[in-house]
C-alpha atoms as a PDB file:
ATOM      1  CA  UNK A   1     -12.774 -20.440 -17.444  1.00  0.00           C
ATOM      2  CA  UNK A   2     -10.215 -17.890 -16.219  1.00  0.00           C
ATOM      3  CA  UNK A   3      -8.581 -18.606 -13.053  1.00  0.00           C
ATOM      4  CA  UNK A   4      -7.316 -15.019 -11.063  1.00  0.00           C
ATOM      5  CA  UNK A   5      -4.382 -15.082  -8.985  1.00  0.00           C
ATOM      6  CA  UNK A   6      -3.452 -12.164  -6.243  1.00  0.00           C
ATOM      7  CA  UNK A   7      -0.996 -11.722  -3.578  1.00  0.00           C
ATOM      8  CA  UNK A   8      -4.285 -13.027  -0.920  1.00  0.00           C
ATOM      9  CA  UNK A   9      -3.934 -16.259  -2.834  1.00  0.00           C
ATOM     10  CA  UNK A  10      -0.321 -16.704  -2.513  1.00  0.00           C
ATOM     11  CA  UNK A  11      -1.260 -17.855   1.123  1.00  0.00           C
ATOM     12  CA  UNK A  12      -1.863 -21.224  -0.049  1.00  0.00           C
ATOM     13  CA  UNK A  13       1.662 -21.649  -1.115  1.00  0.00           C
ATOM     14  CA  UNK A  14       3.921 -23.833   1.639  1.00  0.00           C
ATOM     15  CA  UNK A  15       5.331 -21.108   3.042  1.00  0.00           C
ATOM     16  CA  UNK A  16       2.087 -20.082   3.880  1.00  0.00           C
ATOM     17  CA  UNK A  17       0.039 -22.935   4.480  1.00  0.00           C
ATOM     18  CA  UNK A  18       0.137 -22.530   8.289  1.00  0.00           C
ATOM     19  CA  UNK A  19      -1.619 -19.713   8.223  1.00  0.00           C
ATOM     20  CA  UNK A  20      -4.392 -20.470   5.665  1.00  0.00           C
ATOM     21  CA  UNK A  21      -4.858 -23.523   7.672  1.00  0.00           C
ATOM     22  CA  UNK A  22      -5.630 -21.329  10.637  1.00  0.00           C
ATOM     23  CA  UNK A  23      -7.755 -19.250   8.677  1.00  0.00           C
ATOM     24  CA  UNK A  24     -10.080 -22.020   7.671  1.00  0.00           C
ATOM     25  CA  UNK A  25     -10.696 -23.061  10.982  1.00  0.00           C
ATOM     26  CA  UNK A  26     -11.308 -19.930  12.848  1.00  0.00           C
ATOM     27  CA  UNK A  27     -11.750 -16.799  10.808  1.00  0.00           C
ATOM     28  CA  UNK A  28     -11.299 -14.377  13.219  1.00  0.00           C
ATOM     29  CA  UNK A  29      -8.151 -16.009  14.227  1.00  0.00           C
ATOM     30  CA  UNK A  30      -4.997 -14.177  13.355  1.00  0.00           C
ATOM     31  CA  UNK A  31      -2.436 -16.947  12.942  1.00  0.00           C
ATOM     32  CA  UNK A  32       1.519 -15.947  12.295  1.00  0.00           C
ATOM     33  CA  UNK A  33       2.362 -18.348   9.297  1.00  0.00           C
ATOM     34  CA  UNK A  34       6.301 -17.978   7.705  1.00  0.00           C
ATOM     35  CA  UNK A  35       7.239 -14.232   7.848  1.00  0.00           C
ATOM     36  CA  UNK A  36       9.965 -13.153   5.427  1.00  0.00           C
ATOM     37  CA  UNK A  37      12.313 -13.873   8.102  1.00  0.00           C
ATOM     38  CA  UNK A  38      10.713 -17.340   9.222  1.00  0.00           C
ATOM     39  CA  UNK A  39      10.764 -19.359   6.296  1.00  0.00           C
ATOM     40  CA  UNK A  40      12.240 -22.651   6.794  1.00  0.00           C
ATOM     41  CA  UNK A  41      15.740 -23.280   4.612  1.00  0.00           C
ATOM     42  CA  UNK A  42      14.088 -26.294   2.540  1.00  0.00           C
ATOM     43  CA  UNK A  43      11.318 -23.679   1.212  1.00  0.00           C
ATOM     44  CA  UNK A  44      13.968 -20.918   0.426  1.00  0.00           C
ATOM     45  CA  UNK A  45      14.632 -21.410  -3.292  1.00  0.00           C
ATOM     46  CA  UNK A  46      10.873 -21.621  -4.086  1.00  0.00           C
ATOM     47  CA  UNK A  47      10.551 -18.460  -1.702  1.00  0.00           C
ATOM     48  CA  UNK A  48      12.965 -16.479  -3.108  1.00  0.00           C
ATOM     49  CA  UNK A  49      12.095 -17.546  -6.844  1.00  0.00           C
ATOM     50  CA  UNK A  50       8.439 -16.777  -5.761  1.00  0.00           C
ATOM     51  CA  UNK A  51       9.385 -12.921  -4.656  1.00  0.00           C
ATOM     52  CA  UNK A  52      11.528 -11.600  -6.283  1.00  0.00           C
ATOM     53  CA  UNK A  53      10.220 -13.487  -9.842  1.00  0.00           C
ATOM     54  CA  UNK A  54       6.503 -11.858  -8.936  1.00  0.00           C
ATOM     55  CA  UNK A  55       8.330  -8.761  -7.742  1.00  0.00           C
ATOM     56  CA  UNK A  56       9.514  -8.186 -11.162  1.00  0.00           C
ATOM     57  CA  UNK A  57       7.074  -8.932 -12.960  1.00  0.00           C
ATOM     58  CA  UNK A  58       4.719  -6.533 -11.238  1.00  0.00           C
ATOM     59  CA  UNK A  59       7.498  -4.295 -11.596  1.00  0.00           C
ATOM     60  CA  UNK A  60       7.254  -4.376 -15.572  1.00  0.00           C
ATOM     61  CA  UNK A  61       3.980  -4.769 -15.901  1.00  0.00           C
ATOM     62  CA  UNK A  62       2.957  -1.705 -14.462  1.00  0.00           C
ATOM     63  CA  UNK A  63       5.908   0.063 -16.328  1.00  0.00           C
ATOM     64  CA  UNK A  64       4.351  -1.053 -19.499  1.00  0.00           C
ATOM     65  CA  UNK A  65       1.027   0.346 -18.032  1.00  0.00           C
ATOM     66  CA  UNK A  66       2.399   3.673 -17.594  1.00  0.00           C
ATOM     67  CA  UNK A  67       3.891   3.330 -20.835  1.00  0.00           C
ATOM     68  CA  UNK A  68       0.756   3.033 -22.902  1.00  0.00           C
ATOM     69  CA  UNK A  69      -1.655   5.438 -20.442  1.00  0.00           C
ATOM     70  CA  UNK A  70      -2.027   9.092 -21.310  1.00  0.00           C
ATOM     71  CA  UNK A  71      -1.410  10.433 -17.317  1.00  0.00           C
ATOM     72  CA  UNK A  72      -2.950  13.587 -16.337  1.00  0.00           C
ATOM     73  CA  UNK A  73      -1.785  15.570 -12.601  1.00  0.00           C
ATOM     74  CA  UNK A  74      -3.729  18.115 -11.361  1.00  0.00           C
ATOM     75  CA  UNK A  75      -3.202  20.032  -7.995  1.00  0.00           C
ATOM     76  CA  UNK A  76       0.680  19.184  -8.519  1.00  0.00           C
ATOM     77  CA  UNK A  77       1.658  22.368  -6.092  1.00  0.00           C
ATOM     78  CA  UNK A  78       0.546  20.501  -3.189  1.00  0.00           C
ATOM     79  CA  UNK A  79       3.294  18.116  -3.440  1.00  0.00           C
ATOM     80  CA  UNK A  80       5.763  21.240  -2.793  1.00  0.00           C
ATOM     81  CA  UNK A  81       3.874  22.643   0.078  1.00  0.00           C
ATOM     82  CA  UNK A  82       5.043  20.556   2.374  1.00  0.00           C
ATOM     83  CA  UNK A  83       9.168  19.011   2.646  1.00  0.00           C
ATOM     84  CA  UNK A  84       7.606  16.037   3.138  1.00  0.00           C
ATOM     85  CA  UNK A  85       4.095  14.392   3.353  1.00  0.00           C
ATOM     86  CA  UNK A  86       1.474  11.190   3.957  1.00  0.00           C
ATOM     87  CA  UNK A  87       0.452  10.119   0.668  1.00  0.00           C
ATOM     88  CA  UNK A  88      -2.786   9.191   1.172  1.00  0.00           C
ATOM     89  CA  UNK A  89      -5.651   7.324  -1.303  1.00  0.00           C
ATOM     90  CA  UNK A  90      -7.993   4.640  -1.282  1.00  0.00           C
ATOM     91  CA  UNK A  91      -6.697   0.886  -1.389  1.00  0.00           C
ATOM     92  CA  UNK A  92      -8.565   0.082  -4.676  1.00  0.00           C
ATOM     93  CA  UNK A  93      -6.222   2.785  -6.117  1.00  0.00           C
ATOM     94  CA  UNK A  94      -2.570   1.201  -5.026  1.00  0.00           C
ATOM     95  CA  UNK A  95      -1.981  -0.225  -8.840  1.00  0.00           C
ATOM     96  CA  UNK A  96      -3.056   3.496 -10.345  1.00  0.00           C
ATOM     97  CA  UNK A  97      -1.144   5.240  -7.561  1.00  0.00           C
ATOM     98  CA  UNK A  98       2.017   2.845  -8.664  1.00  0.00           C
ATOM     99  CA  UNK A  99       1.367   3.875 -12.187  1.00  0.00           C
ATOM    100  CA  UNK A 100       0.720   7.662 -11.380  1.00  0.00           C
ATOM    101  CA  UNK A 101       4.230   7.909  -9.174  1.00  0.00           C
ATOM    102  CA  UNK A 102       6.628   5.316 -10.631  1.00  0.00           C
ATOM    103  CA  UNK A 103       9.646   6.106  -8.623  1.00  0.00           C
ATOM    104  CA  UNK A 104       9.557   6.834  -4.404  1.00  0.00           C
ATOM    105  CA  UNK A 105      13.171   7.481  -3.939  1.00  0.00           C
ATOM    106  CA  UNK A 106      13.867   8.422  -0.046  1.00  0.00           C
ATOM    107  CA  UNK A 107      10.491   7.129   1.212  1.00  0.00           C
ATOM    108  CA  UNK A 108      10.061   4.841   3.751  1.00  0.00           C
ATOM    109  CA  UNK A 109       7.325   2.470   3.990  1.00  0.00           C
ATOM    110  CA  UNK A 110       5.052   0.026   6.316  1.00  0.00           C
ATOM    111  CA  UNK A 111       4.179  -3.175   4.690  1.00  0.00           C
ATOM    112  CA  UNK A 112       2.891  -6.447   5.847  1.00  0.00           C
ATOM    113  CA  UNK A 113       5.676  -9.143   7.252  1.00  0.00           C
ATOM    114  CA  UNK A 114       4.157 -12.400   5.816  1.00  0.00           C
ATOM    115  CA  UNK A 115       6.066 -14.133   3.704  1.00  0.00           C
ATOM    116  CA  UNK A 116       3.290 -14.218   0.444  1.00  0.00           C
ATOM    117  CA  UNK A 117       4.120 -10.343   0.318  1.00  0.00           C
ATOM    118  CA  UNK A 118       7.446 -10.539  -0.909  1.00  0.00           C
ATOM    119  CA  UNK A 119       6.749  -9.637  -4.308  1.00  0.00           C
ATOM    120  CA  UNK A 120       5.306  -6.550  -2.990  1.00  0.00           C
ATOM    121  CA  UNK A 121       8.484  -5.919  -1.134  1.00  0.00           C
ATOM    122  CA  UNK A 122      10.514  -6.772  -3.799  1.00  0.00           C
ATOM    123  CA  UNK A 123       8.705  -4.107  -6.377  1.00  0.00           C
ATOM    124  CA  UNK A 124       8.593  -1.644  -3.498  1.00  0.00           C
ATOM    125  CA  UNK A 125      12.528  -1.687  -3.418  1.00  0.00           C
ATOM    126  CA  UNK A 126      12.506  -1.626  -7.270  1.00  0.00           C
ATOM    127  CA  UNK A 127      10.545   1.732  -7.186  1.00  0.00           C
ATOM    128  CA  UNK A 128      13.056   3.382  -5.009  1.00  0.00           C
ATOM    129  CA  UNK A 129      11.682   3.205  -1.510  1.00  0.00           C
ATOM    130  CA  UNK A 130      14.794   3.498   0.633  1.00  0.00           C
ATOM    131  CA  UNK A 131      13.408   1.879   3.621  1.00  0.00           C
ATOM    132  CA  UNK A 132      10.717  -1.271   4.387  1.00  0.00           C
ATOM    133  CA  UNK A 133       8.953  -1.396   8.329  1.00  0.00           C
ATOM    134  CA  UNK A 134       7.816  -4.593   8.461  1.00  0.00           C
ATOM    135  CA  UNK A 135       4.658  -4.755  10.747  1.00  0.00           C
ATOM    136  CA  UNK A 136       0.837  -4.564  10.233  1.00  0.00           C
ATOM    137  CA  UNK A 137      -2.569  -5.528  12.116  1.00  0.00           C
ATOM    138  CA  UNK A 138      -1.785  -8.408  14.162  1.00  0.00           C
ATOM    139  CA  UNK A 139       1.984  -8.403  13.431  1.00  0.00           C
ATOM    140  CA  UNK A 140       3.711  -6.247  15.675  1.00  0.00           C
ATOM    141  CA  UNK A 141       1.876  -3.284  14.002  1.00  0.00           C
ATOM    142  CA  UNK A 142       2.156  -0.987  16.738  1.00  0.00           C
ATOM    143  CA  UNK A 143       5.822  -1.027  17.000  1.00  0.00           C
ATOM    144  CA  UNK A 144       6.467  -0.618  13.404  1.00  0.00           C
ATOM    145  CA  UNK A 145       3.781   2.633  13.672  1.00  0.00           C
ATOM    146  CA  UNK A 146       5.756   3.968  16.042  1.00  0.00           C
ATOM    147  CA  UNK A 147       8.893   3.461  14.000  1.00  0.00           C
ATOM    148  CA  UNK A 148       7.547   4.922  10.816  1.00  0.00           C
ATOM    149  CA  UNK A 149       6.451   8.168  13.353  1.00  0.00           C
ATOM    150  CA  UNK A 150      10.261   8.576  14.226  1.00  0.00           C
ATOM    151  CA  UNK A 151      11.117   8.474  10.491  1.00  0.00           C
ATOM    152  CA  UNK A 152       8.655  10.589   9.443  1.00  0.00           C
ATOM    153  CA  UNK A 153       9.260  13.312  12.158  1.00  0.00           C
ATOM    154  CA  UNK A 154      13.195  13.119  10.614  1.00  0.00           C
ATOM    155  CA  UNK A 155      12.226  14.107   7.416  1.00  0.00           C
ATOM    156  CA  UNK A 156      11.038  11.139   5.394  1.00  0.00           C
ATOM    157  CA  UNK A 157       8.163  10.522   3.415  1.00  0.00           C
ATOM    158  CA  UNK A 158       5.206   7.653   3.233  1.00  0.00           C
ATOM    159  CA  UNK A 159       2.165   6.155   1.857  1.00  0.00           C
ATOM    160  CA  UNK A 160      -0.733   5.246   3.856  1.00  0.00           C
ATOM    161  CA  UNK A 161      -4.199   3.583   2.597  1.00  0.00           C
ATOM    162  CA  UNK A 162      -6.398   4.711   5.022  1.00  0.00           C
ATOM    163  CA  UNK A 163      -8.780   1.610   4.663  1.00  0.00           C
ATOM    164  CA  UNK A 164      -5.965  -0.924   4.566  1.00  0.00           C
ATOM    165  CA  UNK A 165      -5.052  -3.768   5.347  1.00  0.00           C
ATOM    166  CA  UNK A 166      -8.232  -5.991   5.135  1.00  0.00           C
ATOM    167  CA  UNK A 167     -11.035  -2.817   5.014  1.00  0.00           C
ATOM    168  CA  UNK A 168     -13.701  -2.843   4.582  1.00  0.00           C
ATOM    169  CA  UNK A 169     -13.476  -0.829   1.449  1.00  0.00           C
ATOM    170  CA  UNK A 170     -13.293   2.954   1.480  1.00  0.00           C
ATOM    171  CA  UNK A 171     -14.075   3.146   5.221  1.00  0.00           C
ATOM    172  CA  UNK A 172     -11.793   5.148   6.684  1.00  0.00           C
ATOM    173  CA  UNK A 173      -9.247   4.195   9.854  1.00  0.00           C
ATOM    174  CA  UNK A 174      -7.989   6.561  12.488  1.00  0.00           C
ATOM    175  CA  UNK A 175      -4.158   5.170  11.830  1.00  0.00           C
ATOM    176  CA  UNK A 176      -3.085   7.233   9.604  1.00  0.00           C
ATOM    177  CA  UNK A 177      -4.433  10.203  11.243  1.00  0.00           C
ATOM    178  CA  UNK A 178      -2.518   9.451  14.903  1.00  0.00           C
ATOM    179  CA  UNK A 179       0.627   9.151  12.681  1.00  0.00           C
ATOM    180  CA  UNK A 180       0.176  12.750  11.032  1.00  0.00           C
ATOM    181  CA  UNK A 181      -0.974  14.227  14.152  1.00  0.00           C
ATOM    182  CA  UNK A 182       1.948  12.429  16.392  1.00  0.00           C
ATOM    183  CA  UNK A 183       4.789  13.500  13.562  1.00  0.00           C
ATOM    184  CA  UNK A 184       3.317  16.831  12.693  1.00  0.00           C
ATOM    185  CA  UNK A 185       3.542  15.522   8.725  1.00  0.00           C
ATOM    186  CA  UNK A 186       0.453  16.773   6.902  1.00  0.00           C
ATOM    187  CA  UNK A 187      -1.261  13.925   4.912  1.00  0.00           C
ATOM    188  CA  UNK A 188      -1.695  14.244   1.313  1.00  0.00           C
ATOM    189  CA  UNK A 189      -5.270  12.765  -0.307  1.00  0.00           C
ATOM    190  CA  UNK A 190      -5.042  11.695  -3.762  1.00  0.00           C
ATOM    191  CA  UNK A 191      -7.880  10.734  -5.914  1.00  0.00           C
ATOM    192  CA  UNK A 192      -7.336   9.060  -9.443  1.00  0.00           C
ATOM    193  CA  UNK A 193      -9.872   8.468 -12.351  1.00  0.00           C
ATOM    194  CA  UNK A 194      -9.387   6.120 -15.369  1.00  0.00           C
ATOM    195  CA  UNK A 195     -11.268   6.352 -18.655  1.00  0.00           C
ATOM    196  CA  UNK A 196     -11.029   2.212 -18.752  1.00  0.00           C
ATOM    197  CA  UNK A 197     -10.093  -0.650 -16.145  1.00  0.00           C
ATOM    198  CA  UNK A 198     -10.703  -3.658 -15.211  1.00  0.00           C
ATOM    199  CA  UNK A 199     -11.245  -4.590 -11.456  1.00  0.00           C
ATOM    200  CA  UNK A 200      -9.708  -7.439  -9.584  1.00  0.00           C
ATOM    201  CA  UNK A 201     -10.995  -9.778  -7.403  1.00  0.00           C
ATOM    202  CA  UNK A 202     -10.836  -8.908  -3.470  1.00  0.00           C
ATOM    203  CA  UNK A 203     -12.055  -6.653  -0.896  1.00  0.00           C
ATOM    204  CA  UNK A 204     -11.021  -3.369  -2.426  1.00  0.00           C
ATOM    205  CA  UNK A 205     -11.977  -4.481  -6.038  1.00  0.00           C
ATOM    206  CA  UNK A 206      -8.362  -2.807  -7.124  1.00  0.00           C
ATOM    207  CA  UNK A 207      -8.435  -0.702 -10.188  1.00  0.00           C
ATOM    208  CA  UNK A 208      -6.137  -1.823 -12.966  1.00  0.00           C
ATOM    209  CA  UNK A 209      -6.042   0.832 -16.164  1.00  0.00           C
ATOM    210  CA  UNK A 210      -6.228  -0.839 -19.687  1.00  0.00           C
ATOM    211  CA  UNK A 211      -3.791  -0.537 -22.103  1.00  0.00           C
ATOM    212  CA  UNK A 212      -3.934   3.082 -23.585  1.00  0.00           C
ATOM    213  CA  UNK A 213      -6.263   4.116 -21.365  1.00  0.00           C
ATOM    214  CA  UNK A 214      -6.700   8.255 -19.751  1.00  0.00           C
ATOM    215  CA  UNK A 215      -5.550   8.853 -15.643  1.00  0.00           C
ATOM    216  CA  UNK A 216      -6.496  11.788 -14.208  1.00  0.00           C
ATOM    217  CA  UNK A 217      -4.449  12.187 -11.046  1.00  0.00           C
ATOM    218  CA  UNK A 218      -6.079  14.755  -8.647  1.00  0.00           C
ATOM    219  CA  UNK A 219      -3.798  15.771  -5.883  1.00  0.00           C
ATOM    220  CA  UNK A 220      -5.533  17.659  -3.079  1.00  0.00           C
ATOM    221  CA  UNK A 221      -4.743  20.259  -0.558  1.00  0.00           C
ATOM    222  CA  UNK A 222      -2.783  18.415   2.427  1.00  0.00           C
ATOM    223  CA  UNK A 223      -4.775  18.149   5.330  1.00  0.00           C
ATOM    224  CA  UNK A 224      -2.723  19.169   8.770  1.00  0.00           C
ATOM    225  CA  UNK A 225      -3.492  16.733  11.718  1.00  0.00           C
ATOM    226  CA  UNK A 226      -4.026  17.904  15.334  1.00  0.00           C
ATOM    227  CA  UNK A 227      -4.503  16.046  18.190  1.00  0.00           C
ATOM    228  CA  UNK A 228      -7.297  17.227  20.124  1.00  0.00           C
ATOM    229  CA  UNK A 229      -9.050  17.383  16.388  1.00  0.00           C
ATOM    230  CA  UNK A 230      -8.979  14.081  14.808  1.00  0.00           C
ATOM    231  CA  UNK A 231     -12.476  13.191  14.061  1.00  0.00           C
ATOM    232  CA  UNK A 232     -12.605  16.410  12.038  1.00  0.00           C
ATOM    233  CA  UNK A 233      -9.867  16.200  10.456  1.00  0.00           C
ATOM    234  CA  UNK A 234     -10.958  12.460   9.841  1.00  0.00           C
ATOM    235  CA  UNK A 235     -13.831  13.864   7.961  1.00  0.00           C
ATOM    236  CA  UNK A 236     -12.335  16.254   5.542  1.00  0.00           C
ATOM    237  CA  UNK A 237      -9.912  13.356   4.923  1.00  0.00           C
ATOM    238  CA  UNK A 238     -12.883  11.099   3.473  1.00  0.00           C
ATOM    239  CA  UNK A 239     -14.318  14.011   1.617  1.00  0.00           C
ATOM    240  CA  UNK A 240     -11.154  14.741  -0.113  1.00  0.00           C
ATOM    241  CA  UNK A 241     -10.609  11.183  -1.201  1.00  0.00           C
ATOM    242  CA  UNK A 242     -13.550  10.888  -2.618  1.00  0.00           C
END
């Protein structure tokens, strides 16, 4: 029998417990658990062996990945349209989008404060991204929008899954939009295809590309946010993404 493990099932670890326990009770319920700042001192060595041991191990993993795969960009011209952009794709596609851009150097990012993401946090830093906002649905998420806004409006650059954090899959949320249309950053949609993958437990049924195996990376024409026009622009954003 083969057992799968993913970053949702690091919640059971003890620095996590408290907020699985929550969950089990009362789904709805949104409880805080240890964030990455929060973790009590007698769980740190097991924390920080945790992160930054998963951290790099995703980290070579998917450099092997992108080692092996025969990687294929078309539409590249979009991605000097613009001095800087939204990079934009479904949530099944974060491991292909990893493999497809291996380095984010002067992007900043939003990611989820919980403590089970620090591996995440840990590869993100390991790819180059110059800057982690720590916020999400339910944990100070609004703030840390705002604060990603700001950045963006100074020049950076991000990565949004429109469907994230928790879905449902491929159904598109209006976030992502009121941050383009509030910066003025054009989003940028990118669809990938793989010739062979397996799929991993979850929501989003993430894509991982086998060994050896052909991604075509289609980059499409940015799509400029305004604010009196978000449902349309909401629209041509699913269509592009496929």
């Amino acid at each position: 029998m083969t057992t799968h493990f993913s970053l949702s099932d690091a919640a059971l670890l003890p620095w996590n417990r408290t907020a699985a326990a929550s969950r089990s009770r009362s789904a709805p319920a949104r409880a805080p658990g240890y964030t990455v700042d929060s973790v009590p001192w007698y769980l740190l060595p097991g924390f920080w062996l945790y992160g930054y041991g998963l951290g790099l191990l995703i980290w070579v993993f998917l450099r092997l990945l992108r080692l092996t795969c025969r990687i294929e960009y078309r539409g590249e011209k979009w991605l000097d349209a613009h001095p800087n952009y939204i990079l934009s794709a479904w949530h099944s596609q974060i491991i292909l989008g990893f493999i497809a851009f291996p380095h984010f150097r002067d992007y900043i990012m939003m990611n989820h404060p919980l403590a089970y993401m620090k591996p995440m946090h840990v590869f993100l830093s390991l790819i180059g991204v110059k800057r982690l906002i720590l916020g999400s649905t339910g944990h100070n998420g609004r703030a840390a929008a705002v604060e990603l806004t700001d950045c963006l409006r100074r020049g950076a650059s991000t990565v949004m899954m429109p469907d994230g954090p928790r879905g449902p899959a491929h159904e598109l949320k209006k976030g992502v939009l009121h941050i383009s249309a509030h910066s003025g950053v054009p989003i940028l949609p990118v669809r990938i295809e793989t010739s062979s993958m397996w799929r991993l437990p979850g929501w989003d049924r993430k894509q991982v590309p086998r060994l050896f195996a052909r991604i075509v990376v289609h980059i499409q024409p940015p799509v400029q946010v305004e604010p009196g026009r978000i449902d349309e622009a909401a629209a041509v954003l699913a269509q592009r993404l496929g």
